[in-house]
N, C-alpha and C. Protein backbone atom coordinates (compact mmCIF):
# COMPACT_ATOMS: atom_id res chain seq x y z
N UNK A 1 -10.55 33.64 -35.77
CA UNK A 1 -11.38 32.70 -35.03
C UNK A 1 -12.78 32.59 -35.63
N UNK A 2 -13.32 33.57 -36.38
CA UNK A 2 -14.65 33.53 -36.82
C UNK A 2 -14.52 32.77 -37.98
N UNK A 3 -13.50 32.39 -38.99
CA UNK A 3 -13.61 31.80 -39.83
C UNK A 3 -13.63 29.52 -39.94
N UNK A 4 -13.09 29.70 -38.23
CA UNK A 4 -12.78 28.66 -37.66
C UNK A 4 -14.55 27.98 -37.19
N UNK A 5 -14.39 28.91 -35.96
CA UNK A 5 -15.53 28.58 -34.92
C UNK A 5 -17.15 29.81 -35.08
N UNK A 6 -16.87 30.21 -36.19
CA UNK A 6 -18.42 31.32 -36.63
C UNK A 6 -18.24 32.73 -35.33
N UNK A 7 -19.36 33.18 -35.02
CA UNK A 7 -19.38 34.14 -34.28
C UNK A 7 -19.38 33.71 -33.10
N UNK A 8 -19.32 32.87 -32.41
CA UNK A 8 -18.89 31.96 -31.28
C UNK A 8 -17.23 32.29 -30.89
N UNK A 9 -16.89 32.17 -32.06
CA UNK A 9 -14.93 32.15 -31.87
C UNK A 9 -14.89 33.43 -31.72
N UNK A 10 -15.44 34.41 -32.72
CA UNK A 10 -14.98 35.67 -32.73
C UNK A 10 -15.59 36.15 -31.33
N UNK A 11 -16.53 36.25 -30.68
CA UNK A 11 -16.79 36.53 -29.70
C UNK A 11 -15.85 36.03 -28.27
N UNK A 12 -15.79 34.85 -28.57
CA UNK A 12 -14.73 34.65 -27.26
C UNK A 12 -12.83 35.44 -27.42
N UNK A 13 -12.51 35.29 -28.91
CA UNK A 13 -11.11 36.12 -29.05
C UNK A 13 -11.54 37.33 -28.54
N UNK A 14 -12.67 37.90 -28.84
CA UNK A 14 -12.68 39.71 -28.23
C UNK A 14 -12.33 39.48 -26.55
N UNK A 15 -13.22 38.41 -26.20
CA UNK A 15 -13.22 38.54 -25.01
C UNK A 15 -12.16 37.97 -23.84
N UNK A 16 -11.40 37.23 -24.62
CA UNK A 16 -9.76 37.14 -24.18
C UNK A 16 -9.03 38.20 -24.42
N UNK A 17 -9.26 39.38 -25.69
CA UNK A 17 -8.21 40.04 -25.73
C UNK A 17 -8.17 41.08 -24.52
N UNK A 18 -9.71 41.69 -24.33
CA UNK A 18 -10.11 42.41 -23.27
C UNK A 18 -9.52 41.90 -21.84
N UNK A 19 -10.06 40.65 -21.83
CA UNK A 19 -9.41 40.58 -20.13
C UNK A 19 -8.30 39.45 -20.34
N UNK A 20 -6.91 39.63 -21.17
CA UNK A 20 -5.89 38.93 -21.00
C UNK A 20 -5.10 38.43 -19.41
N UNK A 21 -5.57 39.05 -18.53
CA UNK A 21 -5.06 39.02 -17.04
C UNK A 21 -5.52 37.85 -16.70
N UNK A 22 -7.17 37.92 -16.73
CA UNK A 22 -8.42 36.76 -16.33
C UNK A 22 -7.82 35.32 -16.97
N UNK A 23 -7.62 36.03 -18.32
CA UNK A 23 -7.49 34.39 -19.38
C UNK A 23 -6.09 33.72 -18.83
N UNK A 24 -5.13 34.15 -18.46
CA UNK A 24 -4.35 33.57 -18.24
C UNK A 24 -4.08 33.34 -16.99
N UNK A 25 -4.61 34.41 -15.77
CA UNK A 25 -4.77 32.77 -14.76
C UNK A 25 -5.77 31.74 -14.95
N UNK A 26 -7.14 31.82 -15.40
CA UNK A 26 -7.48 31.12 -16.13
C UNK A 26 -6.78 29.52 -16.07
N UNK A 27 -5.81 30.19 -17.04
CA UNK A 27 -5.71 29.13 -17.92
C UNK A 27 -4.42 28.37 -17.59
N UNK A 28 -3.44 28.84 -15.94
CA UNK A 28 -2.60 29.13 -15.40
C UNK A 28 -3.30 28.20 -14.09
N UNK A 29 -4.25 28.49 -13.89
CA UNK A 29 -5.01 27.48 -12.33
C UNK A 29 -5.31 25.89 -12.94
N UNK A 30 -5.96 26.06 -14.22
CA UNK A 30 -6.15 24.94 -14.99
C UNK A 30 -5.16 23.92 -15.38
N UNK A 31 -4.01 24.75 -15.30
CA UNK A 31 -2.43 23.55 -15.80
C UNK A 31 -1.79 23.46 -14.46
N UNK A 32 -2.30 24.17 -13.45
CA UNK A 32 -1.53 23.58 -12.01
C UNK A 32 -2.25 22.47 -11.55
N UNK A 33 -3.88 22.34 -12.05
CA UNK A 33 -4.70 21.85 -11.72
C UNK A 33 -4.30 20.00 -12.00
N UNK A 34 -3.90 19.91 -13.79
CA UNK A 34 -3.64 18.83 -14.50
C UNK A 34 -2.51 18.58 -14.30
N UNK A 35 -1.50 19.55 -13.87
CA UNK A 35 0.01 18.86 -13.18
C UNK A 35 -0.04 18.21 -11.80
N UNK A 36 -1.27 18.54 -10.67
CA UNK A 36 -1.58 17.97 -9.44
C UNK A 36 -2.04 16.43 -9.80
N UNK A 37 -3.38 16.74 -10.68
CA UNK A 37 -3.38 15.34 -11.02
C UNK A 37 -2.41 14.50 -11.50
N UNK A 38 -1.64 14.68 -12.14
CA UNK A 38 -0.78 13.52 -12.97
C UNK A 38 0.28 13.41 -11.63
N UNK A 39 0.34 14.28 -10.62
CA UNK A 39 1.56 14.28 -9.65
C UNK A 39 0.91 13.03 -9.16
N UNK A 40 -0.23 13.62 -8.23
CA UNK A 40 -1.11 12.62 -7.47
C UNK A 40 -1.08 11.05 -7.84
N UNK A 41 -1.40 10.66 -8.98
CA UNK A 41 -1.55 9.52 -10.25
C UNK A 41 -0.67 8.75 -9.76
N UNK A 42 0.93 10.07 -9.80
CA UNK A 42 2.04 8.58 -9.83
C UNK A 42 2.43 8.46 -8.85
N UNK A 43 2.23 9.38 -7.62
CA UNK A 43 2.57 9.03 -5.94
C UNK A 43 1.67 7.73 -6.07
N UNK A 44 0.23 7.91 -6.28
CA UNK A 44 -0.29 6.95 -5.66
C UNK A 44 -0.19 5.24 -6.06
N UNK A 45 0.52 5.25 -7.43
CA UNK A 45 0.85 4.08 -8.04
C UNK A 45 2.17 3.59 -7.90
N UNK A 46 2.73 4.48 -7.33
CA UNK A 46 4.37 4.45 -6.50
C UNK A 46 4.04 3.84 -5.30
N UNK A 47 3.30 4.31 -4.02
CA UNK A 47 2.89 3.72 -2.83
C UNK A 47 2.07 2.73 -3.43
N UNK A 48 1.01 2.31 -4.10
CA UNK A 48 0.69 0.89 -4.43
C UNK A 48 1.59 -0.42 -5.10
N UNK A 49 2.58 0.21 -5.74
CA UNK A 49 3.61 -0.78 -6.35
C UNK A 49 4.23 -1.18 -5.09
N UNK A 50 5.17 -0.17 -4.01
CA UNK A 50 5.56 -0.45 -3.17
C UNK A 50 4.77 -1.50 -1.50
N UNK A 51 3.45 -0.85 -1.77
CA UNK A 51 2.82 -2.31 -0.75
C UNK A 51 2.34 -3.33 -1.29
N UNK A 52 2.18 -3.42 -2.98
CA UNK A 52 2.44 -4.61 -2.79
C UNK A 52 3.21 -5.81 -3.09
N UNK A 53 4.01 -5.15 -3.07
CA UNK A 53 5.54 -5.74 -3.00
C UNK A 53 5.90 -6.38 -1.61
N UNK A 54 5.48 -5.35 -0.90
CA UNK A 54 5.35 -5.30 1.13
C UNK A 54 4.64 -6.71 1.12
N UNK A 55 3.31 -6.87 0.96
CA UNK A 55 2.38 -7.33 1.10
C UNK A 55 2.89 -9.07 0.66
N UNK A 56 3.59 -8.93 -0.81
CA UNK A 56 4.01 -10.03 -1.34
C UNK A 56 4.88 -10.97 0.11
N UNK A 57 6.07 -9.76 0.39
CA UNK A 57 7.17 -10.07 0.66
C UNK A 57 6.80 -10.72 2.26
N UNK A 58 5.76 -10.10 2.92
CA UNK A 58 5.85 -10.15 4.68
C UNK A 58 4.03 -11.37 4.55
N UNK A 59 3.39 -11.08 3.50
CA UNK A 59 2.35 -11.62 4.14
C UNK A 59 2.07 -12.61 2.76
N UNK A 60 2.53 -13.45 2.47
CA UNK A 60 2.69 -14.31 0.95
C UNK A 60 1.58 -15.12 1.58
N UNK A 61 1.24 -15.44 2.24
CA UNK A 61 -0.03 -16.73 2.47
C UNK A 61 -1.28 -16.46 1.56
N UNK A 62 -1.63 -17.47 0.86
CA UNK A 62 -3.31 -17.51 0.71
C UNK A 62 -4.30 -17.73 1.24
N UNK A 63 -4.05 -18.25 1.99
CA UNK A 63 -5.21 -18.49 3.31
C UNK A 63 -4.56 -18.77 4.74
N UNK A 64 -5.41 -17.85 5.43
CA UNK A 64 -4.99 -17.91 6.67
C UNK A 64 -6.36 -18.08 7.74
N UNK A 65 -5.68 -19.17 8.34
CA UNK A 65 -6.89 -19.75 9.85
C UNK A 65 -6.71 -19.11 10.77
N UNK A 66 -7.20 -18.62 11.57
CA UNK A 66 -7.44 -17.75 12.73
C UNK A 66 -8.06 -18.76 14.04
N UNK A 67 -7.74 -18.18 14.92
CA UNK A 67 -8.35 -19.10 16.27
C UNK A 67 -8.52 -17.96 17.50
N UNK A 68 -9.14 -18.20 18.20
CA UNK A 68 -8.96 -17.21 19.86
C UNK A 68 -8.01 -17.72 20.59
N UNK A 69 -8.05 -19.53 20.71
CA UNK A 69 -7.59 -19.96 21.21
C UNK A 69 -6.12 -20.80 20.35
N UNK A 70 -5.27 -21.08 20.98
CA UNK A 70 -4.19 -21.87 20.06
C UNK A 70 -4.36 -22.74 19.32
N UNK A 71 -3.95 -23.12 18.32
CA UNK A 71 -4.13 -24.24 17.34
C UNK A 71 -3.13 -25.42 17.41
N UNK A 72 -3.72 -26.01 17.50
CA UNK A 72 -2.71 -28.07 18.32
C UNK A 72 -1.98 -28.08 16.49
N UNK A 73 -0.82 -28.81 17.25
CA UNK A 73 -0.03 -29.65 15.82
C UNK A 73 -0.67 -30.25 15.14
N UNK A 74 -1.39 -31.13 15.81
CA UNK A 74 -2.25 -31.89 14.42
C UNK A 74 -3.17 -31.56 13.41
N UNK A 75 -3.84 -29.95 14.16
CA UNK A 75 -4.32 -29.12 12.79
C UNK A 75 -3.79 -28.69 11.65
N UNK A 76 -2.21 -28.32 12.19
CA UNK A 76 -1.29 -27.98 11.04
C UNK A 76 -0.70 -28.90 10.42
N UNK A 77 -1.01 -30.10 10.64
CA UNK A 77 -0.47 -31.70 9.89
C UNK A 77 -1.91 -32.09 8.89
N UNK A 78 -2.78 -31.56 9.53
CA UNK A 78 -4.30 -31.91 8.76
C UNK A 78 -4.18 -30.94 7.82
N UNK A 79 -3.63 -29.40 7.85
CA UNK A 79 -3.90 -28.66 6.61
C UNK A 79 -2.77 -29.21 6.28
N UNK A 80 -1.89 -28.87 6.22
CA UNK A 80 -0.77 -29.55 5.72
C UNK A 80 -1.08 -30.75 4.27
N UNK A 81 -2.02 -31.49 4.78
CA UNK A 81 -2.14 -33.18 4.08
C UNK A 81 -2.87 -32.71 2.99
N UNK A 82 -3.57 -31.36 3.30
CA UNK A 82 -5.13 -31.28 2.13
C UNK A 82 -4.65 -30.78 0.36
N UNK A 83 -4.39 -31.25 -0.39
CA UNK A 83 -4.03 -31.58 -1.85
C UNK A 83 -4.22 -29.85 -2.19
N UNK A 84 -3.09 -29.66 -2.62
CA UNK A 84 -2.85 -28.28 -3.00
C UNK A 84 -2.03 -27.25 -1.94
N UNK A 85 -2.40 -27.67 -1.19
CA UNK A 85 -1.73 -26.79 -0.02
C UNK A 85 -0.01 -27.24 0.22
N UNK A 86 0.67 -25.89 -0.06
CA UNK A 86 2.54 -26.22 -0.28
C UNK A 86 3.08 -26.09 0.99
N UNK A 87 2.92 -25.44 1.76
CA UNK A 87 3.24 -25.06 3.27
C UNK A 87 2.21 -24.29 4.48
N UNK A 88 2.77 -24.85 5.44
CA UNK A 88 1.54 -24.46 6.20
C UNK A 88 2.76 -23.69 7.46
N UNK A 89 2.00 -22.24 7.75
CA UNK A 89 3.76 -21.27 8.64
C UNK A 89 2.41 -21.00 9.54
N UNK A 90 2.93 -21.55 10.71
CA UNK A 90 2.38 -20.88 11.84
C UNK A 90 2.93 -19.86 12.75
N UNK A 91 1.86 -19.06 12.68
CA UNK A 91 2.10 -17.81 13.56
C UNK A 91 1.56 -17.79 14.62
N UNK A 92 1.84 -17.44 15.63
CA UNK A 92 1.47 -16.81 16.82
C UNK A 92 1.58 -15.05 17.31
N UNK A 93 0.52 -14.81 18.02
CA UNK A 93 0.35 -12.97 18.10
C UNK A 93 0.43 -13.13 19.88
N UNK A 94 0.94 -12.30 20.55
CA UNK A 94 0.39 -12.19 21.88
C UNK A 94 1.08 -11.15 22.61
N UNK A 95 0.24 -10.26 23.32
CA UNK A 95 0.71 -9.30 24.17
C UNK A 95 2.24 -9.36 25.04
N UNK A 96 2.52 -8.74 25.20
CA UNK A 96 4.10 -8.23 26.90
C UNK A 96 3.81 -7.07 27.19
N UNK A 97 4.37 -7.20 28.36
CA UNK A 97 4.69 -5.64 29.05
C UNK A 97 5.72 -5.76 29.36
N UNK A 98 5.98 -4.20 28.37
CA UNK A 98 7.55 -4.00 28.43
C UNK A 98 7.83 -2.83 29.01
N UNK A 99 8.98 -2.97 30.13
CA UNK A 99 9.59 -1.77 31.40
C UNK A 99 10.07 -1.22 30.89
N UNK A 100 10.47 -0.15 29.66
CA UNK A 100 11.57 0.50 29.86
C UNK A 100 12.58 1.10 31.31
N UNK A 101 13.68 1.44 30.94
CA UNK A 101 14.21 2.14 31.85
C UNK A 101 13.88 2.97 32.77
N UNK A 102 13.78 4.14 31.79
CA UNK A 102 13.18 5.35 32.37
C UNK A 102 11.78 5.92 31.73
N UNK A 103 10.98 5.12 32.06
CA UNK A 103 9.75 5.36 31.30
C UNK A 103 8.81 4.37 32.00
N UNK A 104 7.12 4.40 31.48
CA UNK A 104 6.29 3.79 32.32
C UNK A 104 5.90 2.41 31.55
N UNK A 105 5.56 1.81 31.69
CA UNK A 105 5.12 0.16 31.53
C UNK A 105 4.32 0.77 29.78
N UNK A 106 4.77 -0.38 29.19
CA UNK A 106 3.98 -0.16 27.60
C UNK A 106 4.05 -1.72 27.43
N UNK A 107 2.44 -1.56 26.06
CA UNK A 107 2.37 -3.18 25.58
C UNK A 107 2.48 -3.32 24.65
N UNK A 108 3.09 -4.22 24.17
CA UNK A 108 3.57 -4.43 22.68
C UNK A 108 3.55 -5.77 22.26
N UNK A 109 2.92 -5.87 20.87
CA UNK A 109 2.31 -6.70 20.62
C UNK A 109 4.03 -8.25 19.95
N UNK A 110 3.93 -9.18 20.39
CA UNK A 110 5.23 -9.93 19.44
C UNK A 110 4.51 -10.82 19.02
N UNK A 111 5.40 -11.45 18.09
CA UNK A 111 5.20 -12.03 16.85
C UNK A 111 5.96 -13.60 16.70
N UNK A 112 5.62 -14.80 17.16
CA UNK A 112 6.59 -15.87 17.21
C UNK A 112 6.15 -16.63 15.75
N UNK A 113 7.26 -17.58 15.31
CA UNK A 113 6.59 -17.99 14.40
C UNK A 113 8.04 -19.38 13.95
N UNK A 114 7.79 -20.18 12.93
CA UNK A 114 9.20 -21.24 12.57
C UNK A 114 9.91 -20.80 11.88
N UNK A 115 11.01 -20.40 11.83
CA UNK A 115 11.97 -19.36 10.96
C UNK A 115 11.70 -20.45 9.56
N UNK A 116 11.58 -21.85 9.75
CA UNK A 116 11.93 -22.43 8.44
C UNK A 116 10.46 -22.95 7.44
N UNK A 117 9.22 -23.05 8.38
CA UNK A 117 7.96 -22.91 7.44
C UNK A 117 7.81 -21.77 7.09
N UNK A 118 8.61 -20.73 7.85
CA UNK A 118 7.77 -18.85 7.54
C UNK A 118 8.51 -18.67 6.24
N UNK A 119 9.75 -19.52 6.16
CA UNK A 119 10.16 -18.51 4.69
C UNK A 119 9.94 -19.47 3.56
N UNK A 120 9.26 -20.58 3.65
CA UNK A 120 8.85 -20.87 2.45
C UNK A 120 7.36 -20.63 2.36
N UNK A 121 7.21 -19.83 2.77
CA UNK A 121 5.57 -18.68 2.29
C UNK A 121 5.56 -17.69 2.12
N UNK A 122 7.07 -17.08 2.52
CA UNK A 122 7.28 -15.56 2.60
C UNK A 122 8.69 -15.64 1.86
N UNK A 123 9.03 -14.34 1.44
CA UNK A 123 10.15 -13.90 0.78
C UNK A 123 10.86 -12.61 2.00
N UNK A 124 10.02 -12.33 3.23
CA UNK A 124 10.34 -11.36 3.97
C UNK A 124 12.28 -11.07 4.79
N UNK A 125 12.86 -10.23 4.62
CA UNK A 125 14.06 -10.56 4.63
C UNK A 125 14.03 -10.07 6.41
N UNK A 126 14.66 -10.74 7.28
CA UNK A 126 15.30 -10.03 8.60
C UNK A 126 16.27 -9.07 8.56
N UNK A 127 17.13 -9.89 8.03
CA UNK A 127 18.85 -8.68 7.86
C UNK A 127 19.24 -9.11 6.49
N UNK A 128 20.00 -8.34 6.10
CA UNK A 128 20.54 -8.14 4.92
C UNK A 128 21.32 -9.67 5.26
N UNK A 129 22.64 -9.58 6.23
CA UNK A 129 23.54 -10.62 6.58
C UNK A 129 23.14 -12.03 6.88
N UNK A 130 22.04 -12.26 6.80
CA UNK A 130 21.16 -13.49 6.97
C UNK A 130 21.28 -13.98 8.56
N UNK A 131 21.82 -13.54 9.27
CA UNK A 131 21.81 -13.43 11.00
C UNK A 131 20.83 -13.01 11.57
């Protein structure tokens, strides 16, 4: 090592040979360290490939109008008309209360919408069987 790295090298080989225990967890925490990362890396580019695929598939719109209140047909005939715009899928959001059986009152949010504007903005599948 001294002929490599001067008295720098030779000093650190002494001092690996002395505490070989140290150097190799060392050097043993350091490669669990760079195998976490590269694990981490590809979970997280695995769950990003996969939403947005999600994202493609359930929420394909480029722009979306919002209201408090409902939006009349003739708004969706007015976007509809505006040059560039390919389909216009209206959604609706709104609360129920739902009884279960044996259980206490819960609210859950549904989702109405035109089975036949929603899927030419979306690729989102219901059932495999198309039912």
């Amino acid at each position: 090592m001294r002929g490599i790295y001067g008295s720098s090298g030779q000093l650190g080989s002494r001092n690996i040979q002395r505490a070989q225990l140290r150097s190799s967890l060392t050097v043993a925490a350091l490669m669990i360290g760079v195998a976490m990362i590269i694990v981490v890396w590809a979970m997280t580019g695995s769950f990003k490939y996969d939403l947005d695929e999600w994202l493609r598939g359930y929420i394909a719109g480029d722009l979306y109008v919002t209201s408090s209140l409902p939006i009349r047909r003739d708004v969706w005939n007015r976007l509809e008309s505006v040059e560039g715009v390919a389909a216009v899928a209206p959604i609706r959001y709104f609360e129920a209360e739902w009884v279960p059986p044996a259980a206490d009152k819960e609210k859950i949010v549904m989702m109405a919408f035109n089975p036949a504007s929603y899927s030419r903005v979306t690729s989102f599948v219901f059932s495999k069987d198309g039912g």
